[in-house]
N, C-alpha and C. Protein backbone atom coordinates (compact mmCIF):
# COMPACT_ATOMS: atom_id res chain seq x y z
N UNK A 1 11.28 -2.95 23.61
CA UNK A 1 10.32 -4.04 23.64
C UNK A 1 10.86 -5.19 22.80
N UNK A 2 10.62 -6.00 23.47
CA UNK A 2 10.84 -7.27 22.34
C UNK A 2 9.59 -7.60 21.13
N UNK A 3 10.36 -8.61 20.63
CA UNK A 3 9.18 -9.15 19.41
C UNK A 3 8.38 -9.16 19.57
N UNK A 4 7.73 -9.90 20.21
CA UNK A 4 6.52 -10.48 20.79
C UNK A 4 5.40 -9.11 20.77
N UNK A 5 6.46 -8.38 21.62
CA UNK A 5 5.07 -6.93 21.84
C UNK A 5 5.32 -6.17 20.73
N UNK A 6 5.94 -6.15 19.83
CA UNK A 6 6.28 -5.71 18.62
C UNK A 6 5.17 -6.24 17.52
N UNK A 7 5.17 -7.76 17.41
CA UNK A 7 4.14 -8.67 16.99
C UNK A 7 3.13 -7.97 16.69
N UNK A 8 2.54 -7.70 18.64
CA UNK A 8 1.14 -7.65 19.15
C UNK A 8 0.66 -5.96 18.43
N UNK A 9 1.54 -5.19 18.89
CA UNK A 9 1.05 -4.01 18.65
C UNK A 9 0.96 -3.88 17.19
N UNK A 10 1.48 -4.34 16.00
CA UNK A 10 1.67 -4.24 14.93
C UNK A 10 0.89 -5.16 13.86
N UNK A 11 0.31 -6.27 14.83
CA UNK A 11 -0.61 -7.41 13.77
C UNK A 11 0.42 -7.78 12.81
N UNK A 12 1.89 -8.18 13.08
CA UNK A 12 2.64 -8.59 11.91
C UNK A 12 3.24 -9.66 12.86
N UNK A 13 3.76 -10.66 12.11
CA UNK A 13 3.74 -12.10 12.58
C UNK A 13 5.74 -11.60 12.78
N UNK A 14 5.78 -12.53 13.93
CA UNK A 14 7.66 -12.22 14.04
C UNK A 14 8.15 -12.72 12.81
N UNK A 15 8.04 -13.39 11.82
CA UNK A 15 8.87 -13.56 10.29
C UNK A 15 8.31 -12.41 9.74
N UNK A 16 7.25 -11.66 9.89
CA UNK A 16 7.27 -10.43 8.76
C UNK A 16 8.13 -9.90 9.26
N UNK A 17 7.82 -8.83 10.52
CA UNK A 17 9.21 -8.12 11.15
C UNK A 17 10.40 -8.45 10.43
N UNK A 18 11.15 -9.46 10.88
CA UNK A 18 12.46 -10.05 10.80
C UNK A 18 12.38 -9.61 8.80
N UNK A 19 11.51 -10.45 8.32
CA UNK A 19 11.47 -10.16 6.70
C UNK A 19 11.88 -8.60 6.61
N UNK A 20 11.43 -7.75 7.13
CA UNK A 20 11.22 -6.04 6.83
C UNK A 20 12.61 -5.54 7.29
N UNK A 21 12.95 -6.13 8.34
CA UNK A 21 14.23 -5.60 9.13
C UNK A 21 15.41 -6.64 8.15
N UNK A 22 15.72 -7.16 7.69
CA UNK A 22 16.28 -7.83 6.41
C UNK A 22 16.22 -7.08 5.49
N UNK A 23 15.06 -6.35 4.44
CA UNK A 23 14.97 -6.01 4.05
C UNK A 23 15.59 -4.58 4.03
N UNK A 24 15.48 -3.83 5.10
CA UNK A 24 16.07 -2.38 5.74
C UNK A 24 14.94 -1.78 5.45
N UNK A 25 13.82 -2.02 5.59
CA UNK A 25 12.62 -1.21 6.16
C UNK A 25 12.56 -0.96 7.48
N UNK A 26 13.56 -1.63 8.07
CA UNK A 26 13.08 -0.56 9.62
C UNK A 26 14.87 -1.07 10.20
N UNK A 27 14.82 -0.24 11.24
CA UNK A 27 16.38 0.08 11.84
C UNK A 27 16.85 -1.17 12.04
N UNK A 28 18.05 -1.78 12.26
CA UNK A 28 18.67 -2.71 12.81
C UNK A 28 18.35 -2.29 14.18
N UNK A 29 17.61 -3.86 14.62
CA UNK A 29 17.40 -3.54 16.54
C UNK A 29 18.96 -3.55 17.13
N UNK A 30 18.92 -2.80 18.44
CA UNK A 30 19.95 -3.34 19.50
C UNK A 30 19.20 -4.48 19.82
N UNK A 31 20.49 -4.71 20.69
CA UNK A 31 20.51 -6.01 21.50
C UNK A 31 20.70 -6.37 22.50
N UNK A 32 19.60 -6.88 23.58
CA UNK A 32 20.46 -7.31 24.61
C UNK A 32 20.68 -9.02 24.75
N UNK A 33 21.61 -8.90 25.08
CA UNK A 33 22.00 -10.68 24.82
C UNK A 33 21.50 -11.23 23.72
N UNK A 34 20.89 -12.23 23.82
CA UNK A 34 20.30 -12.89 22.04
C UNK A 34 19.25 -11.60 21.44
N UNK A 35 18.77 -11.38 22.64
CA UNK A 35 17.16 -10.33 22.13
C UNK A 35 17.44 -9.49 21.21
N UNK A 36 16.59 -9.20 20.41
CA UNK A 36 16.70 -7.59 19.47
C UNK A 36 15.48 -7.13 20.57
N UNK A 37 15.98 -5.37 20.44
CA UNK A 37 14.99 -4.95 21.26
C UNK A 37 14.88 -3.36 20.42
N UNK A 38 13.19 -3.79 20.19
CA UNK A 38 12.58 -2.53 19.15
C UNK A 38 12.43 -1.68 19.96
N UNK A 39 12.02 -0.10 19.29
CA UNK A 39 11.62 1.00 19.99
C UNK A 39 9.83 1.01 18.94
N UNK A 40 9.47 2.70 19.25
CA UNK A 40 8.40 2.74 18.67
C UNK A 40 8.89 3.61 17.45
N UNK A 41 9.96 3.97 17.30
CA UNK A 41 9.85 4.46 15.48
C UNK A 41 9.86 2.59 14.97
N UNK A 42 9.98 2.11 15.20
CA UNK A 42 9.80 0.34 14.92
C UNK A 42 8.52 0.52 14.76
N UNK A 43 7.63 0.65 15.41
CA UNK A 43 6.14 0.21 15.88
C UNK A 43 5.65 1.43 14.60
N UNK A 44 6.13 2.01 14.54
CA UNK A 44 5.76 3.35 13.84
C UNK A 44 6.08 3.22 12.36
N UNK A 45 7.04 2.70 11.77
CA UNK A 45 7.46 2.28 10.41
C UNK A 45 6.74 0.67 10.02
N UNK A 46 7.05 -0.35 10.43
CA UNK A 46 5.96 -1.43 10.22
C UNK A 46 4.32 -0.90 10.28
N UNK A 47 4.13 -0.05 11.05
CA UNK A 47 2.24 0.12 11.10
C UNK A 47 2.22 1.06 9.35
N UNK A 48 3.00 1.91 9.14
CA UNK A 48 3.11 2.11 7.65
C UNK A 48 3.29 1.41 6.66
N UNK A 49 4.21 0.52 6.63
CA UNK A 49 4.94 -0.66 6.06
C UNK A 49 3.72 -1.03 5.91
N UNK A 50 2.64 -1.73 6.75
CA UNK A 50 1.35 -2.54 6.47
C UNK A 50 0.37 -1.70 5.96
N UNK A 51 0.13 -0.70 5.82
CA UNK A 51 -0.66 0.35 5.17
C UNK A 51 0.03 0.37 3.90
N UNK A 52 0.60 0.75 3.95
CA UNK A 52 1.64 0.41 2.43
C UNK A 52 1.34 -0.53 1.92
N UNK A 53 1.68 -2.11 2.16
CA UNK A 53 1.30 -2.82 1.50
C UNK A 53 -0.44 -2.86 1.06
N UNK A 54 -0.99 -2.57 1.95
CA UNK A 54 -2.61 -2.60 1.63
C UNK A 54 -2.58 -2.08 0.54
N UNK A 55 -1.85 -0.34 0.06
CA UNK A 55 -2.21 0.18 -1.19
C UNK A 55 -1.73 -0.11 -2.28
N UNK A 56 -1.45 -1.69 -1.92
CA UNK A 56 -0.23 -1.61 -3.13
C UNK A 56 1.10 -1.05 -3.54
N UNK A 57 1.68 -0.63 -2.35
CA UNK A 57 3.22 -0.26 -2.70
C UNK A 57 3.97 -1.69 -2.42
N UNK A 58 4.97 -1.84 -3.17
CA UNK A 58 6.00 -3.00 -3.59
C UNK A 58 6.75 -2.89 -2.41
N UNK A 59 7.64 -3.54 -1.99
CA UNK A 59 8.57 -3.86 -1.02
C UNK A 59 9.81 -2.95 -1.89
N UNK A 60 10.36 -3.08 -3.00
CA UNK A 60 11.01 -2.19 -3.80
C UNK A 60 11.03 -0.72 -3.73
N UNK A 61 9.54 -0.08 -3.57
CA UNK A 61 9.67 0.96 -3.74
C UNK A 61 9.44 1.21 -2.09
N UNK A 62 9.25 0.74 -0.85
CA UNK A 62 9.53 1.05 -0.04
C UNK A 62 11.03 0.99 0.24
N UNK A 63 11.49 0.31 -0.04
CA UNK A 63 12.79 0.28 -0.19
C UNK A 63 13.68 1.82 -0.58
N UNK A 64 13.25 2.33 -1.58
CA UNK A 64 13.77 3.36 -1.89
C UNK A 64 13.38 4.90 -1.29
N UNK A 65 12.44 4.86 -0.48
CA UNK A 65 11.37 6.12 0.15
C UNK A 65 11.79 5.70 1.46
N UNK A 66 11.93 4.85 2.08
CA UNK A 66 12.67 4.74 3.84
C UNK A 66 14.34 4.62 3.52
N UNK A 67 14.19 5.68 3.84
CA UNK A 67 15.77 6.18 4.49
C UNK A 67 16.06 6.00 5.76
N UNK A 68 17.19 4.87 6.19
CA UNK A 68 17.57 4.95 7.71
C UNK A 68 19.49 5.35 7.97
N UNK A 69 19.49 6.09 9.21
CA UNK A 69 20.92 6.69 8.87
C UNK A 69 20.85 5.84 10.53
N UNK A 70 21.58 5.56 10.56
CA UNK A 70 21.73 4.52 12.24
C UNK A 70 20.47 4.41 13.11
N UNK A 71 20.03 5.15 13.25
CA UNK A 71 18.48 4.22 13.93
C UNK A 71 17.61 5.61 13.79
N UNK A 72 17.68 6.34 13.20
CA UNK A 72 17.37 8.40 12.68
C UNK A 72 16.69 7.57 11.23
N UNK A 73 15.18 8.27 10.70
CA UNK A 73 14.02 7.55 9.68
C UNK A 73 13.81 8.82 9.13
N UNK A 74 14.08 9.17 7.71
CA UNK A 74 13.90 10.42 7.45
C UNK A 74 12.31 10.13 6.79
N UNK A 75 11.52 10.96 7.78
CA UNK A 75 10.27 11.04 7.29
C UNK A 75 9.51 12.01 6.72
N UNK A 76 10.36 13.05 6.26
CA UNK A 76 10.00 14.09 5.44
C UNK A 76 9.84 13.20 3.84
N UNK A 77 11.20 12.00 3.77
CA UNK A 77 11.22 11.68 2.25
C UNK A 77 9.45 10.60 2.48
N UNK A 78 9.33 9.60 3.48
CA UNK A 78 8.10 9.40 3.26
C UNK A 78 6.65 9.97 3.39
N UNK A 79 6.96 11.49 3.63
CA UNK A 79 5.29 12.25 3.26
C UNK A 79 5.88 12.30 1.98
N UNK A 80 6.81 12.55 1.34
CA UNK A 80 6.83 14.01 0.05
C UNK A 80 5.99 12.35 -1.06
N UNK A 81 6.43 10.98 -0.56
CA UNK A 81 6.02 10.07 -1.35
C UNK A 81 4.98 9.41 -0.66
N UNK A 82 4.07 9.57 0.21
CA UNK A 82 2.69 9.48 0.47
C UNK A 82 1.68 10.73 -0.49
N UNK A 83 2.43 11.37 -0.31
CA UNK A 83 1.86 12.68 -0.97
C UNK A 83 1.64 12.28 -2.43
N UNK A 84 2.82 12.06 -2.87
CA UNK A 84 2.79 11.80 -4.00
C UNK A 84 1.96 10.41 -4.79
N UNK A 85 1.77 9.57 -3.89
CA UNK A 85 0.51 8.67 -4.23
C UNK A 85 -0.39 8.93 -3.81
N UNK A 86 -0.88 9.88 -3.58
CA UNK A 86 -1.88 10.18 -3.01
C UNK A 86 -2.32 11.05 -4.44
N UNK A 87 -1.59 11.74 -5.17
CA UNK A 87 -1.90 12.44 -6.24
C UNK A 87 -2.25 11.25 -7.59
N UNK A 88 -0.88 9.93 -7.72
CA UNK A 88 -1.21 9.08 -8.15
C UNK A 88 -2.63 8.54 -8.25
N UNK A 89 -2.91 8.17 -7.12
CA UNK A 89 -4.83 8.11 -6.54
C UNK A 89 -5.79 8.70 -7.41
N UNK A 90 -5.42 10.10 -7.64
CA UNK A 90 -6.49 10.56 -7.36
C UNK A 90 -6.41 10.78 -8.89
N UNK A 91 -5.87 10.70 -9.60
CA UNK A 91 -5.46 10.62 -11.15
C UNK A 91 -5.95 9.35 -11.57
N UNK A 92 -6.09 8.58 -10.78
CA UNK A 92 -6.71 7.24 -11.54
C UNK A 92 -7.68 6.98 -11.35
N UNK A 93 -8.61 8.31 -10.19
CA UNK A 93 -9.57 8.38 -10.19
C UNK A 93 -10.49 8.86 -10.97
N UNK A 94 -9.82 10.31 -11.38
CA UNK A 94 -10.24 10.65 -12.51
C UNK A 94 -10.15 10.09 -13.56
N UNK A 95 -9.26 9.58 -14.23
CA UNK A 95 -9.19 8.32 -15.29
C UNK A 95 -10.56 7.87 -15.36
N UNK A 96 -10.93 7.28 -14.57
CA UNK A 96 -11.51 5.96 -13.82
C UNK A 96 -13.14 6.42 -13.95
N UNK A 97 -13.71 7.64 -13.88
CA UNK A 97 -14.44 8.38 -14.01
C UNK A 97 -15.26 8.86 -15.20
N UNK A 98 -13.55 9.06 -15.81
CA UNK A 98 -13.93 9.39 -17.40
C UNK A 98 -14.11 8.49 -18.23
N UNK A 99 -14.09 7.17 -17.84
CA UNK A 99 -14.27 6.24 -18.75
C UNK A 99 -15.70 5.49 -18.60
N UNK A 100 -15.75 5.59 -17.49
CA UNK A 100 -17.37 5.36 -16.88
C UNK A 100 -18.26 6.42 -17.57
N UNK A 101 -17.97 7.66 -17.69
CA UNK A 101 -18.50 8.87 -18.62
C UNK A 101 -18.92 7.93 -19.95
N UNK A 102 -17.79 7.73 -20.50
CA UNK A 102 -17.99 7.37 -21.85
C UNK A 102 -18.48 5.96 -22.07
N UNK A 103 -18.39 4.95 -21.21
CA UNK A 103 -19.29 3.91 -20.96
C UNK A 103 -20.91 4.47 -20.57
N UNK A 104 -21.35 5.20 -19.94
CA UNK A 104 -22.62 5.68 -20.19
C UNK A 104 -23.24 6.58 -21.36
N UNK A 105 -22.44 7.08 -22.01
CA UNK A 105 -22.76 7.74 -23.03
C UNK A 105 -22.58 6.30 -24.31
N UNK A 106 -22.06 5.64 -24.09
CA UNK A 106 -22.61 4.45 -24.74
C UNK A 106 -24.10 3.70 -24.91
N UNK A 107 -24.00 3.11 -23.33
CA UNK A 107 -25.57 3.31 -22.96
C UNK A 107 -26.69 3.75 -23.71
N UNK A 108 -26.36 5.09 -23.29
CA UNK A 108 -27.85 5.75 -23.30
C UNK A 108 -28.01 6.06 -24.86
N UNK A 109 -26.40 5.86 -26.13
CA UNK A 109 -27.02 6.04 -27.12
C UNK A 109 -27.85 4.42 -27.24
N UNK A 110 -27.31 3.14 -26.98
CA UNK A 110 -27.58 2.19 -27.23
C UNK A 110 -29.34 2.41 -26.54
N UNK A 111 -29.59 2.67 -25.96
CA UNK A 111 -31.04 2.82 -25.19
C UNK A 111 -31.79 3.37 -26.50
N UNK A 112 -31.47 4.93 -26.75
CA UNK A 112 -32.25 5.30 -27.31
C UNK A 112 -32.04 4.34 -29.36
N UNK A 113 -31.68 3.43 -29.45
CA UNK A 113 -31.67 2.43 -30.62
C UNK A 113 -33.23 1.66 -30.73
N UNK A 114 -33.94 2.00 -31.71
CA UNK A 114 -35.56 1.53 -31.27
C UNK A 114 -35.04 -0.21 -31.90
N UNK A 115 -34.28 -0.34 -32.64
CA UNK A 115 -33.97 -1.52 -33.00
C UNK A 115 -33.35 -2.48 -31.31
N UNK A 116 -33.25 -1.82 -30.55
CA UNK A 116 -32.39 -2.26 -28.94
C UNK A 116 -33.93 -3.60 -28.29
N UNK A 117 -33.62 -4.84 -28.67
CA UNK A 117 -34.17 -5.68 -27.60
C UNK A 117 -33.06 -7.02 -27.20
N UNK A 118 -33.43 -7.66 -26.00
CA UNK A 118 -32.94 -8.68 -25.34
C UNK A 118 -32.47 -9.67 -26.19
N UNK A 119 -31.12 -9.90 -26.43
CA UNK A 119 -30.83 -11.00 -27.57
C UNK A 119 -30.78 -12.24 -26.50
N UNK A 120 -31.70 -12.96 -27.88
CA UNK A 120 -31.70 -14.40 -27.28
C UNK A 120 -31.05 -15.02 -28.29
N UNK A 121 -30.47 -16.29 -28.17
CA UNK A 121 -29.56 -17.30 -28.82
C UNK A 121 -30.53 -18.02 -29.78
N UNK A 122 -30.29 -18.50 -30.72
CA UNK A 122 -31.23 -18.78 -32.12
C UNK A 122 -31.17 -20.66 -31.36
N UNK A 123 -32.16 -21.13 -31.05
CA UNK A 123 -32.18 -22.77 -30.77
C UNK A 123 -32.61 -23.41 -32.12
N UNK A 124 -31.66 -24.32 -32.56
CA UNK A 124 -31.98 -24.88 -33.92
C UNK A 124 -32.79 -26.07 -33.16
């Protein structure tokens, strides 16, 4: 397929593509005559690539988790590092949790403070 349907199926503008394939996030296209002409591990690595970016992975560290050996995408190395942010996740969830813990246990001592009313600003 060319760009265009590459584009379409992918919601990425032909300079992202071209940006990603520069980059070596996705295979060097063949060619016929001027054309580059994608396949669907193309269609299949950019639709990640854009999920990726949603979660916040860097162009850097995709960089280092897509492996391409001539137009062959080793995608065992990108589960073992989906996986692995996915654990990231869920660690900052818990984080994230426990601090809300201790922000309510703030609270509720501040609640039970009989000295606890609405501060207003002193108007001279």
């Amino acid at each position: 397929m060319y760009i265009g349907k590459l584009s379409e199926l992918t919601g990425l503008s032909a300079k992202a593509i071209r940006f990603y394939e520069e980059k070596g996030l996705i295979p060097t296209p063949e060619r016929v005559g001027k054309y580059r002409v994608y396949s669907q591990v193309d269609v299949d690595l950019l639709l990640l690539i854009k999920e990726a970016k949603l979660l916040g992975v860097s162009i850097k560290q995709l960089q280092q988790v897509i492996k391409i050996a001539g137009r062959q995408v080793n995608w065992f190395e990108i589960n073992t590092f989906l996986v692995e942010l996915k654990a990231a996740f869920i660690k900052q969830i818990t984080e994230l949790q426990q601090k809300i813990q201790r922000i309510e246990h703030c609270i509720v001592s501040l609640d039970e403070c009989p000295q606890l009313t609405p501060w207003q600003p002193q108007v001279e």
